[in-house]
Every structure is written in C-alpha cells, then in structure tokens.
Protein backbone atom coordinates (compact mmCIF):
# COMPACT_ATOMS: atom_id res chain seq x y z
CA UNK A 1 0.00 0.00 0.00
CA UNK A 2 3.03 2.49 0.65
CA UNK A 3 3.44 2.78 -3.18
CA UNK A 4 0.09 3.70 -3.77
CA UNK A 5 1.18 6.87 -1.91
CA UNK A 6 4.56 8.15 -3.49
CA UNK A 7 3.32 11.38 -4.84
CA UNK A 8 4.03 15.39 -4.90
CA UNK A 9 2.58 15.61 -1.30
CA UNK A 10 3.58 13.08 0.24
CA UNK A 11 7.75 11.98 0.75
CA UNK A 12 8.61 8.60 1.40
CA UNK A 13 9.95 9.63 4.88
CA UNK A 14 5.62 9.80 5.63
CA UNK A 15 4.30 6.99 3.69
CA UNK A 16 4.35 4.95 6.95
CA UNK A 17 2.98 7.45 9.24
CA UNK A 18 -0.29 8.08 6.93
CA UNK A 19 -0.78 4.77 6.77
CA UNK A 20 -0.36 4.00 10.24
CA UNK A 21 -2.83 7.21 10.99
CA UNK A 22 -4.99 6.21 8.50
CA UNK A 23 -4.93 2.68 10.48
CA UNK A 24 -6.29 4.20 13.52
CA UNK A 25 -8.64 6.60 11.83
CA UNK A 26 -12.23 6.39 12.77
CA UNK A 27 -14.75 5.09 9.98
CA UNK A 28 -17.96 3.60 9.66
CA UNK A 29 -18.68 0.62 7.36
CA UNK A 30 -21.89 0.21 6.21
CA UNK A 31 -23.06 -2.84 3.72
CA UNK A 32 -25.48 -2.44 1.03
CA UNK A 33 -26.95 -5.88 -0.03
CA UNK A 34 -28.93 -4.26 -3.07
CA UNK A 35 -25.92 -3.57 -4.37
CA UNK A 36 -23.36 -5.85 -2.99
CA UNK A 37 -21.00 -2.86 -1.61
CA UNK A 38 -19.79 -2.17 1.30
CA UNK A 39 -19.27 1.44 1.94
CA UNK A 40 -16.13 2.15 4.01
CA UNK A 41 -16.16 6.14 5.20
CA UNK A 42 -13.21 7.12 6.80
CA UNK A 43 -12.99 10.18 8.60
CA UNK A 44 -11.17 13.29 6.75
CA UNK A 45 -7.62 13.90 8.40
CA UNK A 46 -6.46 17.20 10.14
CA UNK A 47 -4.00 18.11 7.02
CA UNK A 48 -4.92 18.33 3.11
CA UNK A 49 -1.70 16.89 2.35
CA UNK A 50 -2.54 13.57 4.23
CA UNK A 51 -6.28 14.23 2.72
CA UNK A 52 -4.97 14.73 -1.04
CA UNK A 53 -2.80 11.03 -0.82
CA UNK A 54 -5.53 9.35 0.89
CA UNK A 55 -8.10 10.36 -2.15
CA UNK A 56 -5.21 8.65 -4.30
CA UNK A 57 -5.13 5.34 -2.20
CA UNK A 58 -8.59 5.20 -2.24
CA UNK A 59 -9.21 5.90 -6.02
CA UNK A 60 -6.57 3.04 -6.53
CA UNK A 61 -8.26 0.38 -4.10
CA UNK A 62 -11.68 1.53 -5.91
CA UNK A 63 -10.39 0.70 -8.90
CA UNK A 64 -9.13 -2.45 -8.31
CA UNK A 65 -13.12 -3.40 -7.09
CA UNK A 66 -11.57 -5.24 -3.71
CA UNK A 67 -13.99 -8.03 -2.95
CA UNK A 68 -14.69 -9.04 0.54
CA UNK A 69 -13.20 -12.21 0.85
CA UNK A 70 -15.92 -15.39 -0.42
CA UNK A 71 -18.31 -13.01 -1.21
CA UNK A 72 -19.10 -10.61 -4.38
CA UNK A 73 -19.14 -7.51 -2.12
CA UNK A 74 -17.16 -4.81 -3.44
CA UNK A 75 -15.33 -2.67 -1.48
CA UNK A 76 -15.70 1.02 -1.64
CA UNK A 77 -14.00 3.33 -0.08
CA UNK A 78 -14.44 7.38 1.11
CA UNK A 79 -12.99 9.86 2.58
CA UNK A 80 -16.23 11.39 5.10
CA UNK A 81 -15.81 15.41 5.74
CA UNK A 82 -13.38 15.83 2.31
CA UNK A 83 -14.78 17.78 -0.05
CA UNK A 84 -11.86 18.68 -2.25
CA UNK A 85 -11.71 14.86 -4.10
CA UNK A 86 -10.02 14.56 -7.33
C-alpha cells in the first residue's frame, strides 16, 4: 500500500505514518446488499496533504473493485468530511 502513496505531497519519509494514521482513523462501514458494496467512510484527516494522498489510495483500491473475501461484495471506499476529491 506504501506505493500507492509516493506522490508530490507526500515523501517517502511519511508513507508509513499516513498509513499507520490512516490505520487508527475512525470510519464507519456500512453494507449495502442491493448492491453488494460495502461502503467504508473514513474520517477526513487534520492536514490536506494527508487528505490529497488518501483520495489517491482510495481511487486506486476503488479501482481495483476489492472483494470481501468469499463473497461478491465490493469494497468502496471514502474519505467522510473531504470535499476537495479529485
């Protein structure tokens, strides 16, 4: 997951710590059976920086339609309070 991160805002030195923050981040997960997601929000961080690279790792995972493991639920993930997405 670090290398998802490597971008203008974000230096290797800090890969680690965003993902360890983003780790301990609150979030709510809420399934949708109709359509076989499940929603994960998790909760905007304190600095855009860390908010810009974790709109990146979550366009990525999104992308890559994650299923939840022996099921066809799809994982989606959000960044809740962020209103500057990509």
């Amino acid at each position: 997951m670090v290398g998802l991160l490597i971008g203008p805002d974000v230096d290797s030195s800090a890969e680690r710590r965003l993902l360890h923050d983003l780790f301990i981040s609150e979030a709510d997960i809420l399934p949708d059976t109709e359509t076989n997601k499940l929603h994960i929000r998790v909760h905007s961080a304190s600095m855009p920086a860390a908010n810009h690279a974790i709109v990146r790792l979550f366009k990525s995972l999104n992308e890559a339609e994650l299923k939840y493991p022996g099921t066809d639920i799809c994982h989606v993930y959000e960044l809740w309070g962020y209103t500057d997405q990509e």
